[in-house]
C-alpha atoms as a PDB file:
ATOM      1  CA  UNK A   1      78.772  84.579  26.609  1.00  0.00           C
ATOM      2  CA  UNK A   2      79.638  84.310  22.775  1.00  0.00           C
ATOM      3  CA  UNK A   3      80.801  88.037  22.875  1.00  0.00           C
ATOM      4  CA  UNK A   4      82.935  87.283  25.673  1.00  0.00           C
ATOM      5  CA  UNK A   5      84.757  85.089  22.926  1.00  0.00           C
ATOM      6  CA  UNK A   6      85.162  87.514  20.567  1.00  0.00           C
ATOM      7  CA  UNK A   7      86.964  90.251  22.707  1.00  0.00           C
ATOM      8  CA  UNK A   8      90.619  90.665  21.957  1.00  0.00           C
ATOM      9  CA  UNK A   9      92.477  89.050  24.819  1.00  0.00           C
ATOM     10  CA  UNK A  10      93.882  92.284  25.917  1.00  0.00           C
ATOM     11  CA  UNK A  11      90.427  93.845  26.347  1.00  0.00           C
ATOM     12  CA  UNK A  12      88.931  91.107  28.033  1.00  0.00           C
ATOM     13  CA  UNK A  13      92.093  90.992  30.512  1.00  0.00           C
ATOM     14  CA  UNK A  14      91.214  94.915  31.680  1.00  0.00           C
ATOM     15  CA  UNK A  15      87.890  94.164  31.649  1.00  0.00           C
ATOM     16  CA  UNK A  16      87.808  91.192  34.091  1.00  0.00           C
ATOM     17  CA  UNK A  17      90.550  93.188  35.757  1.00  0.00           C
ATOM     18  CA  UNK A  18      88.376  96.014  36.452  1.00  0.00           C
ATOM     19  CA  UNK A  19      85.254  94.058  37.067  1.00  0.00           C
ATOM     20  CA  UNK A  20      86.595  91.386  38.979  1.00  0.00           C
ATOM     21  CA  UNK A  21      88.379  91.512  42.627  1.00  0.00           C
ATOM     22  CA  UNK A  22      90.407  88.415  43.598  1.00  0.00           C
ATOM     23  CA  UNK A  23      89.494  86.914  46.875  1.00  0.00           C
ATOM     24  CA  UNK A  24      93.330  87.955  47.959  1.00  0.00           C
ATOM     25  CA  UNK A  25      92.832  91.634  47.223  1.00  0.00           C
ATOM     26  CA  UNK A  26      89.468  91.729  48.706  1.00  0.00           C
ATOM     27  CA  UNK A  27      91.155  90.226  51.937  1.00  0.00           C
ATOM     28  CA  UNK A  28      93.831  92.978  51.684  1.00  0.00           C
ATOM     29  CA  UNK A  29      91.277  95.460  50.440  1.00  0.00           C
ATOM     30  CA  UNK A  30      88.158  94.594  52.739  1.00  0.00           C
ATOM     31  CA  UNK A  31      87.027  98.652  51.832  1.00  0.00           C
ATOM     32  CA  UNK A  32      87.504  98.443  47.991  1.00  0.00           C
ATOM     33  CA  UNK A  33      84.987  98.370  45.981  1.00  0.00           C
ATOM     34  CA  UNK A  34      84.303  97.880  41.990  1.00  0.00           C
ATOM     35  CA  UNK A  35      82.710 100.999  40.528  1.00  0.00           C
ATOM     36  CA  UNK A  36      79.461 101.874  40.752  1.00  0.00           C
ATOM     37  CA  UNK A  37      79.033 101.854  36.828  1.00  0.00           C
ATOM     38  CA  UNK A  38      80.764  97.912  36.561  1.00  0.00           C
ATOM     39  CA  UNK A  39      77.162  96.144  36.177  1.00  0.00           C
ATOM     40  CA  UNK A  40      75.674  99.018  33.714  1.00  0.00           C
ATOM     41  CA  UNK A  41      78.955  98.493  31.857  1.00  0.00           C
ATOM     42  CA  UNK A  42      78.625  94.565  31.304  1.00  0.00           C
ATOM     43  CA  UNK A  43      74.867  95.370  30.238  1.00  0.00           C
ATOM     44  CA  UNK A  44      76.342  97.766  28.191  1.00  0.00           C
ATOM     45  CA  UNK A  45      79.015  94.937  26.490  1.00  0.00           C
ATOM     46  CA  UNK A  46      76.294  92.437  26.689  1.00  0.00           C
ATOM     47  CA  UNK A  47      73.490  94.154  24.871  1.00  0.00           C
ATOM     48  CA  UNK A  48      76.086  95.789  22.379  1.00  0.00           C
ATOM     49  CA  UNK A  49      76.932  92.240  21.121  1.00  0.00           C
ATOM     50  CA  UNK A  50      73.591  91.080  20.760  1.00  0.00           C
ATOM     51  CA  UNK A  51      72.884  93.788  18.511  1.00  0.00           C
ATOM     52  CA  UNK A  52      75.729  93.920  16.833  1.00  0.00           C
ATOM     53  CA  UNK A  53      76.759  90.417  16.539  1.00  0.00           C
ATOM     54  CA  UNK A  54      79.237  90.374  13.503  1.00  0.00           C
ATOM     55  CA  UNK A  55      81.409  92.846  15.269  1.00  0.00           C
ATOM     56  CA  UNK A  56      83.718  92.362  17.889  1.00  0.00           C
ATOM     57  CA  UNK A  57      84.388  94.776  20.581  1.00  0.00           C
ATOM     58  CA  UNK A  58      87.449  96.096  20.791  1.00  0.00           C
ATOM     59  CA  UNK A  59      87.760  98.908  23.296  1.00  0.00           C
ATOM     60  CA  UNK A  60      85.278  99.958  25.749  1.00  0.00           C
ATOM     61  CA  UNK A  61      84.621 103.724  27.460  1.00  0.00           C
ATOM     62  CA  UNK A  62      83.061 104.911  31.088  1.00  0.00           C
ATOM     63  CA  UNK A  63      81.980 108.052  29.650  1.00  0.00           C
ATOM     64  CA  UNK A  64      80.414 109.249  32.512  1.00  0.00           C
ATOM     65  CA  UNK A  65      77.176 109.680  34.907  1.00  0.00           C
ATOM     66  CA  UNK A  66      74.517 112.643  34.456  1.00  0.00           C
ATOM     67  CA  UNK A  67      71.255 113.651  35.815  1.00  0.00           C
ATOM     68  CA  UNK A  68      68.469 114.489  33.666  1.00  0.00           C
ATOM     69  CA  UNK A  69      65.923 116.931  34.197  1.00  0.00           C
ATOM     70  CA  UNK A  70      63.259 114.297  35.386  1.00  0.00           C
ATOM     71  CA  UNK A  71      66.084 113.208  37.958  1.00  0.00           C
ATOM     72  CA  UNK A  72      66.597 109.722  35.801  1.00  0.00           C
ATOM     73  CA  UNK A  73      70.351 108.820  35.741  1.00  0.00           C
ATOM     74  CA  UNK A  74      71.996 108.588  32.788  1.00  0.00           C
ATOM     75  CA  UNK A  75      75.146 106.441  32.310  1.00  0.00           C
ATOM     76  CA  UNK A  76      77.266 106.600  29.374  1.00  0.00           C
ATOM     77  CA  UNK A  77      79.368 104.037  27.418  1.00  0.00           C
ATOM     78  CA  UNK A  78      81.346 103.972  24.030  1.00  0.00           C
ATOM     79  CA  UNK A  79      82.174 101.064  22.684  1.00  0.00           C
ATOM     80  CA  UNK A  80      84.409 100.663  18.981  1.00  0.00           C
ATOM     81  CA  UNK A  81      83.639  97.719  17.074  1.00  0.00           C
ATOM     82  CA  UNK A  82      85.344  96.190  14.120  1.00  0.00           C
ATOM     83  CA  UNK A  83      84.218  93.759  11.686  1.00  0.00           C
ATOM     84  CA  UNK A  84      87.429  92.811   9.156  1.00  0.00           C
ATOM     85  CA  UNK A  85      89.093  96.232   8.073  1.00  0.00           C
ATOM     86  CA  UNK A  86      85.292  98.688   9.300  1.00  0.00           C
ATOM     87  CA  UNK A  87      84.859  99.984  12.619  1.00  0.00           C
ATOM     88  CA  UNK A  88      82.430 101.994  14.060  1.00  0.00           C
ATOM     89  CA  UNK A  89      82.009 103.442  17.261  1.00  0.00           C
ATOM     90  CA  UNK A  90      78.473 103.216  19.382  1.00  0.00           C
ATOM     91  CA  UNK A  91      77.708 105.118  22.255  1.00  0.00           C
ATOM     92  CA  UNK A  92      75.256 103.124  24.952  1.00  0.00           C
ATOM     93  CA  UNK A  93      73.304 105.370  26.831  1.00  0.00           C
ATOM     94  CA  UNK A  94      70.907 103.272  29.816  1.00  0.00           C
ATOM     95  CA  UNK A  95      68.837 105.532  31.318  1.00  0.00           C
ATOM     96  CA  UNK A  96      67.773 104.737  35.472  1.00  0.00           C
ATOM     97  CA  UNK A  97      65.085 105.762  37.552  1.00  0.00           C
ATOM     98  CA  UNK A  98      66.360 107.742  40.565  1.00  0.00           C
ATOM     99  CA  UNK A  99      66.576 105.138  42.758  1.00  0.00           C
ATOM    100  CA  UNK A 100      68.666 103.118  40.057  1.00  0.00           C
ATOM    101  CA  UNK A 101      66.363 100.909  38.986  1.00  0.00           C
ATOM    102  CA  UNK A 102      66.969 100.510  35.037  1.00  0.00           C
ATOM    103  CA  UNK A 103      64.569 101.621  32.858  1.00  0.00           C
ATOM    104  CA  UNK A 104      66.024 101.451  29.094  1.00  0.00           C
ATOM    105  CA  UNK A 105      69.188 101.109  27.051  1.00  0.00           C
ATOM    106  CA  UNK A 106      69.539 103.294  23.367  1.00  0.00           C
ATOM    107  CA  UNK A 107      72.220 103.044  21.191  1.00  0.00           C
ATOM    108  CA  UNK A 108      73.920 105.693  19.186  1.00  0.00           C
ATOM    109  CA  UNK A 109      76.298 104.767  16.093  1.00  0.00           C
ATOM    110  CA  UNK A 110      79.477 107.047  15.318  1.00  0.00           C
ATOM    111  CA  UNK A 111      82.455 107.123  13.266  1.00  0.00           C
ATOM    112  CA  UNK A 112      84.455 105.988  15.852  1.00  0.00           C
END
């Protein structure tokens, strides 16, 4: 939850925005849905802040779904952190067994 804390208000606004569905939308909405990627992408935040926990997150990146060749999904993050006047960028990959089961979460630092 601490990481939660540290997110810039902004960020944390679209996040909970696109993670999130008020009871009023959903009754307006009954067919909407959030994205399939939403709970790979908190795991994503989550996991990012317990490794990296003198950063804070400050922007966060669906980078996409692919298959690999065993048939494992792959989804793909990027997150930028900061810490005073550094950032860094890290790319989570979490890998899932076809039927989407998760099997393991790597991360990859960049410049940004």
């Amino acid at each position: 939850m601490k990481i939660f804390l540290k997110l810039s208000p902004l960020l944390l606004t679209g996040f909970l925005l696109t993670t999130f569905v008020p009871p009023a939308v959903e009754a307006a909405y009954p067919d909407m849905q959030e994205p399939a990627y939403a709970k790979w992408g908190r795991l994503a935040v989550f996991e990012t802040g317990k490794r990296y926990p003198d950063y804070d997150i400050v922007d966060y990146l669906y980078t996409g779904r692919n298959l690999a060749q065993n048939e494992d999904i792959v989804e793909k993050f990027k997150l930028l952190l900061k810490k005073g006047s550094s950032e860094k960028g890290v790319i989570v990959t979490i890998t899932l067994t076809p039927s989407g089961v998760f099997k393991n979460i790597s991360f990859q630092e960049t410049d940004q």
